[in-house]
Protein backbone atom coordinates (compact mmCIF):
# COMPACT_ATOMS: atom_id res chain seq x y z
CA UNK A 1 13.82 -22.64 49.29
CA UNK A 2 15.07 -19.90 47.50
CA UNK A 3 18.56 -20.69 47.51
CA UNK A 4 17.98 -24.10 46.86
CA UNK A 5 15.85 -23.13 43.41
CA UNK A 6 18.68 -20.31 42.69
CA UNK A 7 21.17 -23.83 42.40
CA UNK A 8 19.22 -24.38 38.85
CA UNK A 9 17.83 -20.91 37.90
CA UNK A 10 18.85 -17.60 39.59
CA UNK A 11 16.00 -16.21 37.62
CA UNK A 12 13.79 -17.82 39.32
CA UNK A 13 15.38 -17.23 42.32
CA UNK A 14 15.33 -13.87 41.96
CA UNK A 15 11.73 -13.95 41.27
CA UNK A 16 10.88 -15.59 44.19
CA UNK A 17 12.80 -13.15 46.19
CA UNK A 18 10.82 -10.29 44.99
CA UNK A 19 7.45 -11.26 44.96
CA UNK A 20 7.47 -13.34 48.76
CA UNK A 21 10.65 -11.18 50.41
CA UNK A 22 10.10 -7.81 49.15
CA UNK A 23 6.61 -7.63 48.80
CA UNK A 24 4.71 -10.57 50.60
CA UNK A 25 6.62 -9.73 53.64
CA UNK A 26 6.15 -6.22 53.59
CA UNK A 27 2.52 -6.53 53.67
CA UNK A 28 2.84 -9.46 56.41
CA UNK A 29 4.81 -6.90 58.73
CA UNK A 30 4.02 -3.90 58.12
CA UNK A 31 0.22 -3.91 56.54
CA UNK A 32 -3.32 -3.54 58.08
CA UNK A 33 -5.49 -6.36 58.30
CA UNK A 34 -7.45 -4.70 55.58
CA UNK A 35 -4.54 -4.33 53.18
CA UNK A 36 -3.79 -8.36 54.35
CA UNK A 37 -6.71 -8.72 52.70
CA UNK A 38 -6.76 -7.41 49.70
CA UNK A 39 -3.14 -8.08 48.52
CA UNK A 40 -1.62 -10.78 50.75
CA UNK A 41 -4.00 -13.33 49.79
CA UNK A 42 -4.05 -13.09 46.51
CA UNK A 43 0.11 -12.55 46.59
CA UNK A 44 -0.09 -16.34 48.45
CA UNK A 45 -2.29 -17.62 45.73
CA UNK A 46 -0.72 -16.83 43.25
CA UNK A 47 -3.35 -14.53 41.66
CA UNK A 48 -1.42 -11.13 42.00
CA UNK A 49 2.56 -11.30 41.57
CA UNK A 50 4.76 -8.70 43.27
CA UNK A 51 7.55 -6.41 42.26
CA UNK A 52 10.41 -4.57 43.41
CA UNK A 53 11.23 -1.26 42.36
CA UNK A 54 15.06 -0.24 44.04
CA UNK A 55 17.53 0.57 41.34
CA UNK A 56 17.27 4.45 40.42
CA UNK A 57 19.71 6.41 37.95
CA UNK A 58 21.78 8.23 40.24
CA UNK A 59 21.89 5.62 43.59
CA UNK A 60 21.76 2.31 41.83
CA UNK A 61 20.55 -0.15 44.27
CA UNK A 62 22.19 1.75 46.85
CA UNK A 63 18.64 2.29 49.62
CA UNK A 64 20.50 4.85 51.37
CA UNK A 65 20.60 7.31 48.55
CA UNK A 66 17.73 6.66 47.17
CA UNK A 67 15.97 9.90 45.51
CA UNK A 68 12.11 8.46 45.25
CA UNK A 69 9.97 9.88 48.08
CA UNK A 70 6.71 8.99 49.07
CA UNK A 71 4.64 11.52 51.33
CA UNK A 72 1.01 10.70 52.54
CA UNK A 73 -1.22 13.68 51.11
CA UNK A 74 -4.77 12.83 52.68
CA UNK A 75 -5.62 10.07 52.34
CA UNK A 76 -3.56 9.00 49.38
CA UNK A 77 0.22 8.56 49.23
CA UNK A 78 1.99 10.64 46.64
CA UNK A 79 5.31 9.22 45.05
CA UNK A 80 7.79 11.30 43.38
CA UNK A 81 10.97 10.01 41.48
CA UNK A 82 12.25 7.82 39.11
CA UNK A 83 12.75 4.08 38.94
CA UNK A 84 14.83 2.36 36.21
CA UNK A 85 14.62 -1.67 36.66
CA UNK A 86 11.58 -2.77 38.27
CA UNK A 87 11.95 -6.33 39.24
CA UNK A 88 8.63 -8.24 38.11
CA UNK A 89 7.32 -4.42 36.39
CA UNK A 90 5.70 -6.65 33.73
């Protein structure tokens, strides 16, 4: 579907990329039932839209030297670094 869209917009595209690859997916693998729940559903529906935040100053969109770290602190996850374009930040 995605490709097939990205034939008359690659904005679009793109958009679709983020919000069902990058984050719906996520969630779908990787998630608790819980978090299912409260993000996945609403992603489907339409009601929450996802981003993607990769690119960074001094790795691009390169993942393997990515700066950004997240370590779990608790019970909450703290995130250090920097982010320049966040696909879908809006």
């Amino acid at each position: 579907m995605q490709e097939e869209i990205g034939r008359g917009c690659l904005s679009t595209s793109t958009f679709i990329g983020a919000h069902s690859i990058h984050r719906c997916n996520a969630i779908y693998i990787g998630g608790s039932e819980e978090l299912k729940k409260k993000y996945l559903v609403p992603l489907a529906e339409g009601k929450f839209i996802g981003g993607f935040a990769l690119t960074e100053a001094t790795a691009g969109s390169d993942s393997f030297n990515l700066r950004t770290k997240a370590r779990l602190d608790g019970n909450e996850w703290v995130i250090n670094g920097e982010k320049l374009w966040i696909t879908m930040a809006q």
